[in-house]
N, C-alpha and C. Protein backbone atom coordinates (compact mmCIF):
# COMPACT_ATOMS: atom_id res chain seq x y z
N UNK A 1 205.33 93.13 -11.27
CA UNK A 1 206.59 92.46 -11.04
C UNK A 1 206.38 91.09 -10.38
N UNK A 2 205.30 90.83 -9.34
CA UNK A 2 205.18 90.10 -9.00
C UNK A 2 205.07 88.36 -9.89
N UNK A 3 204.49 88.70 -10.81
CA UNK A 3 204.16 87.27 -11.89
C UNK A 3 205.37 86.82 -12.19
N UNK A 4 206.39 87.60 -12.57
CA UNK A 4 207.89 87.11 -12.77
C UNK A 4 209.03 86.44 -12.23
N UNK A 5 208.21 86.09 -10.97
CA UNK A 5 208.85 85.59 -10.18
C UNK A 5 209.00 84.22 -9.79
N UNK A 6 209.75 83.37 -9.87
CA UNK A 6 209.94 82.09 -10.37
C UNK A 6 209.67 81.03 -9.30
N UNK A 7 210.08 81.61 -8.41
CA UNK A 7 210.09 80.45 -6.52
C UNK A 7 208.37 80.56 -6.14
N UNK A 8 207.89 79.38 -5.75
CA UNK A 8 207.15 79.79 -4.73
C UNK A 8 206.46 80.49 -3.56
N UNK A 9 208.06 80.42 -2.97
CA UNK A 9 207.90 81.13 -1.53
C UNK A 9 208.40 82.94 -1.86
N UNK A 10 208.27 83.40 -3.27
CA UNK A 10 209.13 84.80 -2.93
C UNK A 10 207.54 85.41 -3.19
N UNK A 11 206.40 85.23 -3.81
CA UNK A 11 205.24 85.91 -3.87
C UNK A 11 204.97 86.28 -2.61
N UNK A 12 204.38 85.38 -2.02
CA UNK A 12 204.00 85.40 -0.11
C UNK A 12 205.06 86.04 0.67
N UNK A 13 206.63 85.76 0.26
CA UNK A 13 207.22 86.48 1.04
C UNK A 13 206.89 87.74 1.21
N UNK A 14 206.83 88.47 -0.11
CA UNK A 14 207.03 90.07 -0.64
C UNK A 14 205.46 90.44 0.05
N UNK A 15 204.36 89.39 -0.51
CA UNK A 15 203.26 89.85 -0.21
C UNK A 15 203.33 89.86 1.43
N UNK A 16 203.83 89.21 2.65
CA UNK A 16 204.04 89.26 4.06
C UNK A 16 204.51 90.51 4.40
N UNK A 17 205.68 90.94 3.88
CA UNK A 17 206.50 91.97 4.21
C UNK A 17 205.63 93.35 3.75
N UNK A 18 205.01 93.67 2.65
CA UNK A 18 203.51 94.35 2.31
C UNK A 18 202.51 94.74 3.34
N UNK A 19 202.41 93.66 4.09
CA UNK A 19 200.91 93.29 5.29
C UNK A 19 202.04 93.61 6.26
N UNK A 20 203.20 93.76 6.32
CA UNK A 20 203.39 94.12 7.80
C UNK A 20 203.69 96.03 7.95
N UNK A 21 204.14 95.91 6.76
CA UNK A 21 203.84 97.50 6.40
C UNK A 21 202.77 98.01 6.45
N UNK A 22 201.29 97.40 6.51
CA UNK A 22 200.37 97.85 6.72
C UNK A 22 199.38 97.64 8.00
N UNK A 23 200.58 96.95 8.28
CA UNK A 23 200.19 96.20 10.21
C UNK A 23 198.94 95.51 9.63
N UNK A 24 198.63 94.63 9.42
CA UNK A 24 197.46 93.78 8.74
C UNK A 24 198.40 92.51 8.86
N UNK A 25 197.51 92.02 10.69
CA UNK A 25 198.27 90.73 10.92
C UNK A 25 197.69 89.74 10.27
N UNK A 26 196.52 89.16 10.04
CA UNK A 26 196.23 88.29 9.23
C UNK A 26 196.65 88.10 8.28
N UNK A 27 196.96 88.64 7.36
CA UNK A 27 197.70 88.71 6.12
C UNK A 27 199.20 88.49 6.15
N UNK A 28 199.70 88.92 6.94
CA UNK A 28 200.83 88.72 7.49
C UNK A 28 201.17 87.29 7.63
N UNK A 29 200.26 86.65 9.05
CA UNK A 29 200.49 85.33 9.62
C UNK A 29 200.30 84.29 8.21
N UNK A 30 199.16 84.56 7.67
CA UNK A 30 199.28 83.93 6.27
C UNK A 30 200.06 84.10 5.16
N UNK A 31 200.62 84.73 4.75
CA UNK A 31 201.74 84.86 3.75
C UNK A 31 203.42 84.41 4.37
N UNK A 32 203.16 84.72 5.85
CA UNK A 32 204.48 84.30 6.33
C UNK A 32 204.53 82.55 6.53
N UNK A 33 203.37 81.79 6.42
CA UNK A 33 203.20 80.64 6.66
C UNK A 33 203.17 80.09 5.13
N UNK A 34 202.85 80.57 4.45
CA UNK A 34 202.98 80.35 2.85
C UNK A 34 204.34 80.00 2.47
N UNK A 35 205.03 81.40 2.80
CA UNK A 35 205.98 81.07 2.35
C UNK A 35 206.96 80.11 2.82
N UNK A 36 206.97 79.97 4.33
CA UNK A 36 208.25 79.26 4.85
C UNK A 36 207.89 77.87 4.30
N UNK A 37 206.34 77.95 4.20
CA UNK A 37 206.27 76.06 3.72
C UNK A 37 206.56 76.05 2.68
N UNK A 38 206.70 76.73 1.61
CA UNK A 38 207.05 76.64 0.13
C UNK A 38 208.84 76.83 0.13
N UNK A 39 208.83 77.27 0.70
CA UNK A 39 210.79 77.25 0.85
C UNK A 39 211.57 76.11 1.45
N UNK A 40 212.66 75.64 0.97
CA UNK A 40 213.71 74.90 1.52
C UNK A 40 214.83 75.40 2.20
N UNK A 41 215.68 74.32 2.67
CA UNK A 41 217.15 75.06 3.15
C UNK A 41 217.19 76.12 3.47
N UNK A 42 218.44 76.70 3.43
CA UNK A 42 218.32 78.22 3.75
C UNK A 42 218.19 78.97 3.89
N UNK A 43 217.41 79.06 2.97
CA UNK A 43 216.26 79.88 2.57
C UNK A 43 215.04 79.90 3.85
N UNK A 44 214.35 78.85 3.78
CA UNK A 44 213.42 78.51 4.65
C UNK A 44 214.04 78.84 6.06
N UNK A 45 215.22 78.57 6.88
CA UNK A 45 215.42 78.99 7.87
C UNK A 45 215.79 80.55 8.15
N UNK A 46 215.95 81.05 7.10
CA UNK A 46 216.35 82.38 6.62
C UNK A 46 214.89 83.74 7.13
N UNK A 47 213.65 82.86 6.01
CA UNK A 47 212.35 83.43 6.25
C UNK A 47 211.88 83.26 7.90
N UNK A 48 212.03 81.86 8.17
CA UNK A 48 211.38 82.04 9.42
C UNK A 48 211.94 82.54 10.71
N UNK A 49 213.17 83.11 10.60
CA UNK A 49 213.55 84.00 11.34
C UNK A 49 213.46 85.39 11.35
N UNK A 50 213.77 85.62 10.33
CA UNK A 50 213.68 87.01 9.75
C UNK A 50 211.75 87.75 10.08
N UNK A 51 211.17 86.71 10.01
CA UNK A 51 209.55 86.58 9.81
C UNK A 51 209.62 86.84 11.06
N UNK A 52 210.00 85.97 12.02
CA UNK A 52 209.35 86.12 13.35
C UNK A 52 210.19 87.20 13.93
N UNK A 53 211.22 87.31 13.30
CA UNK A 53 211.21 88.77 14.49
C UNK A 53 211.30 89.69 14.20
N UNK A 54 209.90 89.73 13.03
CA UNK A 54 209.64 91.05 12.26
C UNK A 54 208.14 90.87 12.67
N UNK A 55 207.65 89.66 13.21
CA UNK A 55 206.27 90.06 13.58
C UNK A 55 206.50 90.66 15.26
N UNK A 56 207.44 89.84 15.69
CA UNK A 56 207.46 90.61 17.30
C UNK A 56 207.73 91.85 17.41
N UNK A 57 208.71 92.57 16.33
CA UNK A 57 208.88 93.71 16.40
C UNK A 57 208.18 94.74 15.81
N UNK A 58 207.76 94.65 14.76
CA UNK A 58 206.49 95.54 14.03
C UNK A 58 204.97 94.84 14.86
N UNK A 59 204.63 94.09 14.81
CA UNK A 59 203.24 93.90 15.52
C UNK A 59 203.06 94.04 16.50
């Protein structure tokens, strides 16, 4: 499913949210940094909230 996916920032997203399910912070910190730089607007403020207080709270 992943190849079908048209944005930039939704691979790294999905793949972040993956690595935090597997508590595998490196992977994490990198896919969550992927993506917010590949995202705009809303979006982008959307991820990097959602991101960070999903690493404070799962990690």
């Amino acid at each position: 499913m992943l190849p079908r996916l048209t944005e930039k920032w939704m691979v790294p997203s999905i793949e972040s949210l993956i690595s935090a399910k597997e508590k595998n912070k490196e992977n994490f910190s990198r896919y969550s940094a992927e993506a917010i730089e590949h995202a705009r607007g809303v979006q982008k403020y959307m991820l990097y909230y959602s991101l960070k207080d999903m690493k404070e709270l799962q990690m």
